[in-house]
N, C-alpha and C. Protein backbone atom coordinates (compact mmCIF):
# COMPACT_ATOMS: atom_id res chain seq x y z
N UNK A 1 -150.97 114.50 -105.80
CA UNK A 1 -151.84 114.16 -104.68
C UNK A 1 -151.46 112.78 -104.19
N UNK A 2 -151.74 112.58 -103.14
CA UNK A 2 -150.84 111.48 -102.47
C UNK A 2 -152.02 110.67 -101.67
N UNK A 3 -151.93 109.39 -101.99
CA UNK A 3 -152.79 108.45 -100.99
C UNK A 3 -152.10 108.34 -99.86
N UNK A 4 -153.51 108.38 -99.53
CA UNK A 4 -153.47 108.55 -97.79
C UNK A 4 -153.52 106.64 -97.09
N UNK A 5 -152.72 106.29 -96.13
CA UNK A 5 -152.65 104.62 -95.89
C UNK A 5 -153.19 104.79 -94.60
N UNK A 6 -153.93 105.80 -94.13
CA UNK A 6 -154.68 105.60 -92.74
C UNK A 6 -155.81 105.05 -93.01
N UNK A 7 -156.28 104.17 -92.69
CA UNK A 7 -157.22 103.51 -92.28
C UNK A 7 -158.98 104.19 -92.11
N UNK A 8 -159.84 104.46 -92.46
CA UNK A 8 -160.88 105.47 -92.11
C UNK A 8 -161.31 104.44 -90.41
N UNK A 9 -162.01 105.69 -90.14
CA UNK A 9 -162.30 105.24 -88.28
C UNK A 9 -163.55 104.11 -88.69
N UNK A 10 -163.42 103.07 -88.03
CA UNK A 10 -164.72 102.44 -87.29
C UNK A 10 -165.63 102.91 -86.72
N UNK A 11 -166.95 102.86 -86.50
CA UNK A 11 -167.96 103.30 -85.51
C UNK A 11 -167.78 102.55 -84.77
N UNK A 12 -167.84 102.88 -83.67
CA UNK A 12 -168.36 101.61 -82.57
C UNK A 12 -169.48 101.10 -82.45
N UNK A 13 -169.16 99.79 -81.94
CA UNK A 13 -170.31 98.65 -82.07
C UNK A 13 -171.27 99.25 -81.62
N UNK A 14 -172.85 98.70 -81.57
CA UNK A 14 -173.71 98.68 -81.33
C UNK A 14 -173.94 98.49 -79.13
N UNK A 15 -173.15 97.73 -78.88
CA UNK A 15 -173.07 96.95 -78.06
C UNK A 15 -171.99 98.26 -76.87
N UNK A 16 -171.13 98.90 -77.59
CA UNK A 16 -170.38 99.67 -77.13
C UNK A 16 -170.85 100.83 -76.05
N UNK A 17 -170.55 101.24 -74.75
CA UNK A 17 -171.30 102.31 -73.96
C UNK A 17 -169.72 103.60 -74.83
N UNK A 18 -170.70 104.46 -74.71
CA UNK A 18 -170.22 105.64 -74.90
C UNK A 18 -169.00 106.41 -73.69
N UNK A 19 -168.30 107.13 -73.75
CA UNK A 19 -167.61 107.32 -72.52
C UNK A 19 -168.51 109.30 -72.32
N UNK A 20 -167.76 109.70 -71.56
CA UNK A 20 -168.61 111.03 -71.20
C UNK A 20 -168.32 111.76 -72.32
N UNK A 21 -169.38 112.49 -72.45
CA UNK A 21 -169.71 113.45 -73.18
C UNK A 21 -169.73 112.95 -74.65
N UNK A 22 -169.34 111.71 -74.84
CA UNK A 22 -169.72 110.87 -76.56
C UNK A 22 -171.12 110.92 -76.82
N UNK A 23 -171.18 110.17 -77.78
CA UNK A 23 -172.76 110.54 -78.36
C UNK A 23 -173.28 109.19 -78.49
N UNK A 24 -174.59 108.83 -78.71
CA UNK A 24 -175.04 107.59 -79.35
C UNK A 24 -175.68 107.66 -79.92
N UNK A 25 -175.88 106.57 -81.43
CA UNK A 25 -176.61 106.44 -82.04
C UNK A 25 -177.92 105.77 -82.02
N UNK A 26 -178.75 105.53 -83.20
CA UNK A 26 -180.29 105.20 -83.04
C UNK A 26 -179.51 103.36 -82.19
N UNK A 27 -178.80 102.76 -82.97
CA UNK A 27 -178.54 101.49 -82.46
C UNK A 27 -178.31 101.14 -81.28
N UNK A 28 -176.94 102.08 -80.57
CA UNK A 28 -176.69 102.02 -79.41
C UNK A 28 -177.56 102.21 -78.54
N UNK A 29 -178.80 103.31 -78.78
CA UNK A 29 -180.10 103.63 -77.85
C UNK A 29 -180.80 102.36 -77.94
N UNK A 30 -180.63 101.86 -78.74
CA UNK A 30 -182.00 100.14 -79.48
C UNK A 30 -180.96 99.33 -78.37
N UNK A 31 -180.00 99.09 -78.11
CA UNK A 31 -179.03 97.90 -78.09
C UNK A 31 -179.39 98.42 -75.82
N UNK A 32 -179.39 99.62 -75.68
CA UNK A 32 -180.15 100.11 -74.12
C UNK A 32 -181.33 99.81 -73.60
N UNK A 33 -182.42 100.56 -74.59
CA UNK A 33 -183.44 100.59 -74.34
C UNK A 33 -184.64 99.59 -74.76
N UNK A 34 -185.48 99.02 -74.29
CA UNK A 34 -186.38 97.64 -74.73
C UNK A 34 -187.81 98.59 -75.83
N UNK A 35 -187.63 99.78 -76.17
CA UNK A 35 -188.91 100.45 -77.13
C UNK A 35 -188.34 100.30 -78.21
N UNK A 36 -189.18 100.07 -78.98
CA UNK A 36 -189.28 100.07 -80.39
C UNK A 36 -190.27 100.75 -81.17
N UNK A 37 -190.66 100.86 -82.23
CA UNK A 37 -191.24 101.82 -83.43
C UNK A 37 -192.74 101.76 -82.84
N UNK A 38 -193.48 102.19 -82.66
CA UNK A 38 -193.77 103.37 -82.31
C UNK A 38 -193.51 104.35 -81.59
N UNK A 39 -192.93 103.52 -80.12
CA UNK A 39 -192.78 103.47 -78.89
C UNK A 39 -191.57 104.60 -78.68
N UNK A 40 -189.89 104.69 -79.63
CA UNK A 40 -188.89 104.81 -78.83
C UNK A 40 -188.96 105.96 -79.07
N UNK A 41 -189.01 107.39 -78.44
CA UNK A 41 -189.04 108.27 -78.35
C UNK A 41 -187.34 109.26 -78.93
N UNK A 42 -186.91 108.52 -78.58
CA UNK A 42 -185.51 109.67 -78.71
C UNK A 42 -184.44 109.02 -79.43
N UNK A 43 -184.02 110.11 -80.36
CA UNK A 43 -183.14 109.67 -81.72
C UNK A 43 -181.68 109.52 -82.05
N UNK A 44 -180.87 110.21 -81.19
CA UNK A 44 -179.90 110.37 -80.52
C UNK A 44 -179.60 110.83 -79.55
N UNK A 45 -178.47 110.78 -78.29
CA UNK A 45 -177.81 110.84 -77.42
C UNK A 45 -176.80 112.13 -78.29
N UNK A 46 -176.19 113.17 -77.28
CA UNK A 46 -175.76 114.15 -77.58
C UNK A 46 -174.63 114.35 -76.73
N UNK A 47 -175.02 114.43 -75.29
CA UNK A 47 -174.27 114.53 -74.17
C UNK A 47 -174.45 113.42 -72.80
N UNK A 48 -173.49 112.77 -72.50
CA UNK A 48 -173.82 111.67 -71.37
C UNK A 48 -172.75 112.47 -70.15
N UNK A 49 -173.01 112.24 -68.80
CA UNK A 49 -172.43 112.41 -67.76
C UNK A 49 -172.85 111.29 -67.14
N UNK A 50 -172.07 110.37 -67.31
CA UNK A 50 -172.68 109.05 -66.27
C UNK A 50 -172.97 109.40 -64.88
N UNK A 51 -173.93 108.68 -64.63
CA UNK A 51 -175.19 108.83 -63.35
C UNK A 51 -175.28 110.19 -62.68
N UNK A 52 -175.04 110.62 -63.83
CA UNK A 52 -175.23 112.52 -63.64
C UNK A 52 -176.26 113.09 -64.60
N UNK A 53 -175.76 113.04 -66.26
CA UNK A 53 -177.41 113.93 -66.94
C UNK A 53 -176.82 112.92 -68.24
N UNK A 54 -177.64 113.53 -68.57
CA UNK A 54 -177.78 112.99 -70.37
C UNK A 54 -178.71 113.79 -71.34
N UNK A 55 -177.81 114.57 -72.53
CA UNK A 55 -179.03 114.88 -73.57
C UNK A 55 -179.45 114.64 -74.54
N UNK A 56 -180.42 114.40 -75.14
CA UNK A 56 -181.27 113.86 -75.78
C UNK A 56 -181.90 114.79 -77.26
N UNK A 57 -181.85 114.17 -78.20
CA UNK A 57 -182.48 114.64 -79.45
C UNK A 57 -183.73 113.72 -79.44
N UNK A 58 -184.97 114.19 -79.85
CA UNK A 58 -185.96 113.50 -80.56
C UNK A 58 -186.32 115.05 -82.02
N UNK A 59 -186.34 114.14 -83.20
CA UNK A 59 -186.84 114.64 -84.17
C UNK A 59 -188.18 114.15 -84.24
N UNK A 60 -189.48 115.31 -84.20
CA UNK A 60 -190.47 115.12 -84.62
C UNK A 60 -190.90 115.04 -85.85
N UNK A 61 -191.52 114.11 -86.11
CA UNK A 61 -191.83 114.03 -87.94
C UNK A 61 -193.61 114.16 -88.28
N UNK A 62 -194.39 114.25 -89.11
CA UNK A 62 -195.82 114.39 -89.11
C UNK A 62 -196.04 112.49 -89.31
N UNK A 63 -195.02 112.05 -89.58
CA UNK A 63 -195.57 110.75 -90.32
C UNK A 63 -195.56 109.45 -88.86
N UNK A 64 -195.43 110.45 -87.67
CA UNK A 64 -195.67 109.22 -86.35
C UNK A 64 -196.92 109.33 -86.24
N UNK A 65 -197.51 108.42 -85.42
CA UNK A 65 -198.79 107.74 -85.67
C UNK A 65 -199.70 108.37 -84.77
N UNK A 66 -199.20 109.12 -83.98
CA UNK A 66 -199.82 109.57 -82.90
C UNK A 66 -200.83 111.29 -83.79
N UNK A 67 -200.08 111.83 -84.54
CA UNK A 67 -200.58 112.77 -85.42
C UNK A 67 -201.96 112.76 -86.15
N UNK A 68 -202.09 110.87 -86.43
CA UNK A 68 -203.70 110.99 -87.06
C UNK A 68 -204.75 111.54 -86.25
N UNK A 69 -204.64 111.51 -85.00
CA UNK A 69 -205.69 111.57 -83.69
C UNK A 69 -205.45 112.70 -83.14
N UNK A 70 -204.33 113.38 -83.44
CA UNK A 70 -203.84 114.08 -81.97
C UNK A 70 -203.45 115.85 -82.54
N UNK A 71 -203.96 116.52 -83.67
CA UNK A 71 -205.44 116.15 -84.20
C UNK A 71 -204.89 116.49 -85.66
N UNK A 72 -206.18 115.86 -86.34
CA UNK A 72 -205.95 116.05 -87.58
C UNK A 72 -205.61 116.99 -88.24
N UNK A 73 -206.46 118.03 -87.90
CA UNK A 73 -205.88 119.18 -88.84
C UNK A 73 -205.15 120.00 -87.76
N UNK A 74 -204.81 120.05 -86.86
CA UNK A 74 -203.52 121.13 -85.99
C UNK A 74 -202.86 119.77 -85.23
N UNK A 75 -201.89 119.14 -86.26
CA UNK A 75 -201.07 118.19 -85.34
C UNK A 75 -200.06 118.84 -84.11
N UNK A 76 -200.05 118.21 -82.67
CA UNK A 76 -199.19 118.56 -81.92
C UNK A 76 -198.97 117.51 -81.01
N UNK A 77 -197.67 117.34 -80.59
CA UNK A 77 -197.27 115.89 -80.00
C UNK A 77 -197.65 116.42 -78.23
N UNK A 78 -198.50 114.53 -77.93
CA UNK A 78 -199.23 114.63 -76.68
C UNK A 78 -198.41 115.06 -75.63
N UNK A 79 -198.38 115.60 -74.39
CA UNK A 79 -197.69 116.05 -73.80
C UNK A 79 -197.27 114.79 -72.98
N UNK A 80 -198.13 113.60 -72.98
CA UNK A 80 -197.60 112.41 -72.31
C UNK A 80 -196.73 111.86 -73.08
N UNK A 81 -196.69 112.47 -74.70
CA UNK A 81 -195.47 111.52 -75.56
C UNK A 81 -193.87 112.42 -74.73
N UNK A 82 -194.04 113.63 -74.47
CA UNK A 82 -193.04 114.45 -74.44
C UNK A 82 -192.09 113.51 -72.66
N UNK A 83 -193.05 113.50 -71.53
CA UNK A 83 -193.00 113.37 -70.81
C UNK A 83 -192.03 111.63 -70.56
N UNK A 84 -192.77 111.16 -71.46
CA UNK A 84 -192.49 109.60 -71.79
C UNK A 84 -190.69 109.79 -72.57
N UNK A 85 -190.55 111.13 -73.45
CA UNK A 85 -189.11 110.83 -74.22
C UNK A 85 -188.00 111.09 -73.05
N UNK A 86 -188.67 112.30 -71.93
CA UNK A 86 -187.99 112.52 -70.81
C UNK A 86 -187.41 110.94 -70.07
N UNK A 87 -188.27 110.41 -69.66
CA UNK A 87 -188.20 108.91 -68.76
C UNK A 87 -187.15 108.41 -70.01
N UNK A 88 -187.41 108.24 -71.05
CA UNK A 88 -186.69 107.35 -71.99
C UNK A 88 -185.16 107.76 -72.29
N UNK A 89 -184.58 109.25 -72.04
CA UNK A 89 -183.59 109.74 -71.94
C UNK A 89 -183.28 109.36 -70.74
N UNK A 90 -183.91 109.28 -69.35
CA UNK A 90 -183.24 109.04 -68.20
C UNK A 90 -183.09 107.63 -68.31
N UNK A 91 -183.88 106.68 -69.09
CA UNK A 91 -183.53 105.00 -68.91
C UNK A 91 -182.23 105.16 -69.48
N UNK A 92 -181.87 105.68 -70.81
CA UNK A 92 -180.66 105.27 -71.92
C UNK A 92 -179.78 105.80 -70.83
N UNK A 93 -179.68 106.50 -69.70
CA UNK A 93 -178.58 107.23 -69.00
C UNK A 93 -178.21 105.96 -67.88
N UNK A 94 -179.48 105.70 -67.47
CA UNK A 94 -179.23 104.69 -65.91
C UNK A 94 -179.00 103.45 -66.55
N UNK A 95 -179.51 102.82 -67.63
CA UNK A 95 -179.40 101.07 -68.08
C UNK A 95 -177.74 101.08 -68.34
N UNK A 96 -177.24 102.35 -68.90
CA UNK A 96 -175.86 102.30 -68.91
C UNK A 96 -175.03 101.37 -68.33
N UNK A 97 -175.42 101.90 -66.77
CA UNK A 97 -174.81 102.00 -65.37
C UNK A 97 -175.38 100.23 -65.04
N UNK A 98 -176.03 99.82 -65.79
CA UNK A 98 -176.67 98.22 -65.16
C UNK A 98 -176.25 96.98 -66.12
N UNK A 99 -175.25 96.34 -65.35
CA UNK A 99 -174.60 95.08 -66.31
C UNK A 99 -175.30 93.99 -66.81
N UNK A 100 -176.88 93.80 -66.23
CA UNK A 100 -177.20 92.68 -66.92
C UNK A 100 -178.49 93.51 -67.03
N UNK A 101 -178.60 94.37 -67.63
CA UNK A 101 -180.02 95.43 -68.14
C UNK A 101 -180.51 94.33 -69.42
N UNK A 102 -180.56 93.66 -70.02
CA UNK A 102 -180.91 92.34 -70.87
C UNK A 102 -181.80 91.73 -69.88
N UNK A 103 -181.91 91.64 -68.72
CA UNK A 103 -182.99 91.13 -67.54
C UNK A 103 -183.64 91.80 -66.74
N UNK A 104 -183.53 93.75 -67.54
CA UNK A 104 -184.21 94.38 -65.98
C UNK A 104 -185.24 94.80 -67.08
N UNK A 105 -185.74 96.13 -66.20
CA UNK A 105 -186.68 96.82 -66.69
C UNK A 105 -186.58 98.04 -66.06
N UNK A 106 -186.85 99.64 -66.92
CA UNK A 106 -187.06 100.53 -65.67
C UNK A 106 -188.31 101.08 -66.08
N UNK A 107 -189.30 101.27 -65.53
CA UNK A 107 -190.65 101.78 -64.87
C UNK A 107 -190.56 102.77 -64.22
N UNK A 108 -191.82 103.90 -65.17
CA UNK A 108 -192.22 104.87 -63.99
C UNK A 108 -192.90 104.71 -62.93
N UNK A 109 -192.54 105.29 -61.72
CA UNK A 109 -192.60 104.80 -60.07
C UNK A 109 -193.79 106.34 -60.13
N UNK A 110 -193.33 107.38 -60.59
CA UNK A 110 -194.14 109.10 -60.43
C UNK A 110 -194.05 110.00 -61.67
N UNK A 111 -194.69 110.91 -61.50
CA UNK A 111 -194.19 112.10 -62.00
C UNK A 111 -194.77 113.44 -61.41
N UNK A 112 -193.71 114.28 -61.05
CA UNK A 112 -193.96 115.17 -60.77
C UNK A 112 -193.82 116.82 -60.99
N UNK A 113 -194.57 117.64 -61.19
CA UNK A 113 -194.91 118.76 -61.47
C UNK A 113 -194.38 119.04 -63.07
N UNK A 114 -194.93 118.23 -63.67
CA UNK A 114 -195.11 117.78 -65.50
C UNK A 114 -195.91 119.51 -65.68
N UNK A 115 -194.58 120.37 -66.41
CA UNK A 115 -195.45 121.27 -67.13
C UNK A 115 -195.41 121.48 -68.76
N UNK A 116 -196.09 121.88 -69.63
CA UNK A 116 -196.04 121.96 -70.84
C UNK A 116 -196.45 123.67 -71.17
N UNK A 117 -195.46 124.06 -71.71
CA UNK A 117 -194.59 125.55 -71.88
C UNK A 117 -195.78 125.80 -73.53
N UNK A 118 -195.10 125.15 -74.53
CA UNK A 118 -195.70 125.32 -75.48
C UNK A 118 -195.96 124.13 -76.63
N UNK A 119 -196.72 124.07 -77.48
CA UNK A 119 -196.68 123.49 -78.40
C UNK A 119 -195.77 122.51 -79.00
N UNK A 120 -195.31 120.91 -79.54
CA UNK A 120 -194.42 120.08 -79.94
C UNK A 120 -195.19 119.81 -81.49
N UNK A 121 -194.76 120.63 -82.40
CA UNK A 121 -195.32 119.94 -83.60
C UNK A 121 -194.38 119.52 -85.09
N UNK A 122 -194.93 118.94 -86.20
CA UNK A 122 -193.87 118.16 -86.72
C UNK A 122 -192.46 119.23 -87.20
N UNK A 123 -191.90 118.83 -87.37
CA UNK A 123 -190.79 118.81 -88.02
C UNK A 123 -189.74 120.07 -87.09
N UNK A 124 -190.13 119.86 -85.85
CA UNK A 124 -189.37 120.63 -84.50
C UNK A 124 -188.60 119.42 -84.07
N UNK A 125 -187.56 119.95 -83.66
CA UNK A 125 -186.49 118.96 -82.89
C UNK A 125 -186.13 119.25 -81.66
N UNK A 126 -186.38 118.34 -80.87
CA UNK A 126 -186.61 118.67 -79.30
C UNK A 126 -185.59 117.81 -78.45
N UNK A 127 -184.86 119.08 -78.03
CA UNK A 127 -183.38 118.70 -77.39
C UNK A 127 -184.30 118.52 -75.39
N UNK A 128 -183.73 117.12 -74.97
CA UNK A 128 -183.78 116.40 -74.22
C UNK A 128 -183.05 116.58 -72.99
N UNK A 129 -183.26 117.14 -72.06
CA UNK A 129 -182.17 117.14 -70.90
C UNK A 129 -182.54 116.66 -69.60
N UNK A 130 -181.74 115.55 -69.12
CA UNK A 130 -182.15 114.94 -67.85
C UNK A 130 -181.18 114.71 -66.82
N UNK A 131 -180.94 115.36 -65.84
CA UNK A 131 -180.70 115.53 -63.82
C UNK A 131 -181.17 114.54 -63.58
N UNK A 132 -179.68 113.87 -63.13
CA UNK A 132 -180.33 112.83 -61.92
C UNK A 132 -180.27 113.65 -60.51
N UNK A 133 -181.50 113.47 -59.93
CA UNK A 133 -181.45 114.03 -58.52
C UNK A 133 -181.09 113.52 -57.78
N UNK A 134 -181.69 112.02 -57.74
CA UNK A 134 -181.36 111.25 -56.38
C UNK A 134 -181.34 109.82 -57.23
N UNK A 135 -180.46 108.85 -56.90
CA UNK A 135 -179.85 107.39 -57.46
C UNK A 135 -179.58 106.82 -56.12
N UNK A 136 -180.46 105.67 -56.50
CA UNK A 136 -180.22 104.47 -55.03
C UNK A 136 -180.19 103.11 -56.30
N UNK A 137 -180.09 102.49 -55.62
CA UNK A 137 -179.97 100.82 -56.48
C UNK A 137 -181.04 100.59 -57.55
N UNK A 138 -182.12 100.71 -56.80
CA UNK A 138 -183.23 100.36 -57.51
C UNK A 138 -184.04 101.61 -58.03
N UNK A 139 -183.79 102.58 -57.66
CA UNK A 139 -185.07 103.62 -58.05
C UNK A 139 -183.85 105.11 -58.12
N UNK A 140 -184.73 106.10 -59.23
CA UNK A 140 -183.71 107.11 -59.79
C UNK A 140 -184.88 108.09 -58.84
N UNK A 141 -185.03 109.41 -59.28
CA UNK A 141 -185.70 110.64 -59.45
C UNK A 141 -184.85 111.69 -60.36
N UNK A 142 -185.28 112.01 -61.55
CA UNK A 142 -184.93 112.88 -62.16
C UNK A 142 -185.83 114.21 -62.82
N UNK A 143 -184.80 115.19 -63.35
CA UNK A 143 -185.69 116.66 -63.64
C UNK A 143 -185.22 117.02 -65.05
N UNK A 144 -186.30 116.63 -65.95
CA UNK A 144 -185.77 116.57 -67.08
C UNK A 144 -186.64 117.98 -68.02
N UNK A 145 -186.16 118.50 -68.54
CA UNK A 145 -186.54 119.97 -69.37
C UNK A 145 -186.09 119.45 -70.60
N UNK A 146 -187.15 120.02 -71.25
CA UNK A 146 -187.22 119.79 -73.13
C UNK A 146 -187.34 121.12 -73.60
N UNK A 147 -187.11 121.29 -74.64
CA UNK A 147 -186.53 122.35 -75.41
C UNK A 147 -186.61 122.40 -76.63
N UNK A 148 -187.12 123.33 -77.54
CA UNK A 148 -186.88 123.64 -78.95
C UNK A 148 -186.40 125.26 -79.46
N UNK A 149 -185.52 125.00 -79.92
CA UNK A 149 -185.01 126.21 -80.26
C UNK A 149 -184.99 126.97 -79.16
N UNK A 150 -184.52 126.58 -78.01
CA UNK A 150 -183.91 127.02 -76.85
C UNK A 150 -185.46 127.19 -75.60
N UNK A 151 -186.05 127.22 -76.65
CA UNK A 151 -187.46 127.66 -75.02
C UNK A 151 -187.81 126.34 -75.01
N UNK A 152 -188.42 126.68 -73.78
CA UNK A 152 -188.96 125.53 -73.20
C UNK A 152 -190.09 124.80 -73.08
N UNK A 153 -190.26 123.34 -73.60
CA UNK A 153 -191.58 123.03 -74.39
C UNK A 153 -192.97 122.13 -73.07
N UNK A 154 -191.42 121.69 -72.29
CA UNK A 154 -191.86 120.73 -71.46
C UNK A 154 -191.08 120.44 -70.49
N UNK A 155 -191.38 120.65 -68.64
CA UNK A 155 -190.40 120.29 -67.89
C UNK A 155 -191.35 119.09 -66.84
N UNK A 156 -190.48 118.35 -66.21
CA UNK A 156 -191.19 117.50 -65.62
C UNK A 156 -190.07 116.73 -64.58
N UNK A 157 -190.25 116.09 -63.42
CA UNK A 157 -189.70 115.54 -62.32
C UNK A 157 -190.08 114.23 -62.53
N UNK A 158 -189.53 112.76 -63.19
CA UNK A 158 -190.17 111.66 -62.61
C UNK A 158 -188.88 110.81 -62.21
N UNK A 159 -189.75 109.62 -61.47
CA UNK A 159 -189.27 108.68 -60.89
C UNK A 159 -189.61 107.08 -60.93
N UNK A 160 -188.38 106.67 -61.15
CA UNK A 160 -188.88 105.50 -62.01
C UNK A 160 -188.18 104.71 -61.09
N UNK A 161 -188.03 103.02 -61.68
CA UNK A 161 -187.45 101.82 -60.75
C UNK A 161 -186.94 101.01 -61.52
N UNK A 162 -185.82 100.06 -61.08
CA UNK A 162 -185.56 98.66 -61.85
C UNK A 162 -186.18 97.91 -61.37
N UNK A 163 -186.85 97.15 -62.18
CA UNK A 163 -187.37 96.00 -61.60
C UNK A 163 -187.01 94.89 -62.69
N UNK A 164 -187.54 93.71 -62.17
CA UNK A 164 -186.67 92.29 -63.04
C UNK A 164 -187.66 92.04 -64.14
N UNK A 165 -187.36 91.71 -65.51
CA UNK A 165 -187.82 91.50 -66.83
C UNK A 165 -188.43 90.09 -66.75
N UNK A 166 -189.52 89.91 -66.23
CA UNK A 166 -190.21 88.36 -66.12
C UNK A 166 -190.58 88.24 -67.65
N UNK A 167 -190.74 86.98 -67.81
CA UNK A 167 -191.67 85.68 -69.07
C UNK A 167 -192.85 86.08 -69.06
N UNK A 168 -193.41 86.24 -70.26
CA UNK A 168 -195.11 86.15 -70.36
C UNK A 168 -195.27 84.94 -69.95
N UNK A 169 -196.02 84.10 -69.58
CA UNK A 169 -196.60 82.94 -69.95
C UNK A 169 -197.46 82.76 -70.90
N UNK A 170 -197.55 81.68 -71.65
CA UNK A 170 -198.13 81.74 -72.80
C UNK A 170 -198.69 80.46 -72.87
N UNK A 171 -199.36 79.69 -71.78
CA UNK A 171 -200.01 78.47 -71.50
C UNK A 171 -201.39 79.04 -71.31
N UNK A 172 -202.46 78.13 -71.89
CA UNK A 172 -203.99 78.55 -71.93
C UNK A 172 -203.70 77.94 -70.61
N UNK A 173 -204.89 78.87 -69.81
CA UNK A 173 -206.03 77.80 -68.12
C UNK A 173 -206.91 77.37 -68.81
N UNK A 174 -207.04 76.15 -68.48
CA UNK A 174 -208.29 75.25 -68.46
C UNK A 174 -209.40 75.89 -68.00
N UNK A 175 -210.29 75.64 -68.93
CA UNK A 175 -211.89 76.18 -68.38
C UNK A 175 -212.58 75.28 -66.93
């Protein structure tokens, strides 16, 4: 048996955009998108078509937080969480496309004709797919359909915007 002197592959950085049809990881989505734990909805990147679609994995687990409430004994994920991983697959697609996304923000602007097919509960994995319809500078519209085990859980139309990442202020007013 003979050693092998190739080198094993690198991942790419964190920092790295994917080219079409590559994938991304939890980092590369963190290193895009400004959500964090509770918040970031989607777990990997699967398929990218720059400023065309992008698909999306979210693994549902019982142990997100939204499950204590939503309800206790028949957990099923809110249909505004589903709707929200949609927008969050179309941000990781468009922040791509934006060189100083470290200073923007994208915001939902709408949503439209949000339907919910069936049930999202734990330990289902819900493949992500998002159409850009229409792309101008500042504002997208996309048609994003969710999916588990091929049917369809959740489809929805929204439209979101860049807008600029301002400072809290963090100075008391005087009484």
């Amino acid at each position: 048996m003979s050693e092998s002197t190739e080198k094993p592959a690198v991942p790419p950085s964190a920092t790295e955009m994917p080219a079409a049809n590559q994938t991304m990881d939890i980092l590369q989505i963190m290193s895009i998108l400004p959500h964090r734990y509770p918040f970031l909805l989607i777990d990997r990147v699967i398929e990218i078509e720059p400023r065309k679609r992008i698909v999306a994995i979210k693994n549902v687990s019982l142990n997100e937080p939204q499950f204590q409430g939503h309800f206790p004994d028949y957990p099923i994920m809110p249909g505004v969480l589903m709707v929200e991983a949609i927008a969050q697959a179309g941000g990781a697609l468009l922040l791509t496309e934006i060189p100083d996304r470290g200073n923007k923000l994208m915001v939902f602007t709408g949503i439209d004709s949000a339907k919910f097919r069936k049930p999202v509960v734990p330990g289902d994995q819900v493949r992500i797919e998002v159409k850009v319809l229409n792309w101008r500078s500042t504002a997208v519209r996309m048609q994003g359909i969710a999916t588990v085990e091929g049917k369809v859980v959740c489809e929805a139309t929204v439209m979101c915007a860049l807008v600029p990442r301002t400072a809290q202020k963090t100075e008391a007013k005087p009484e």
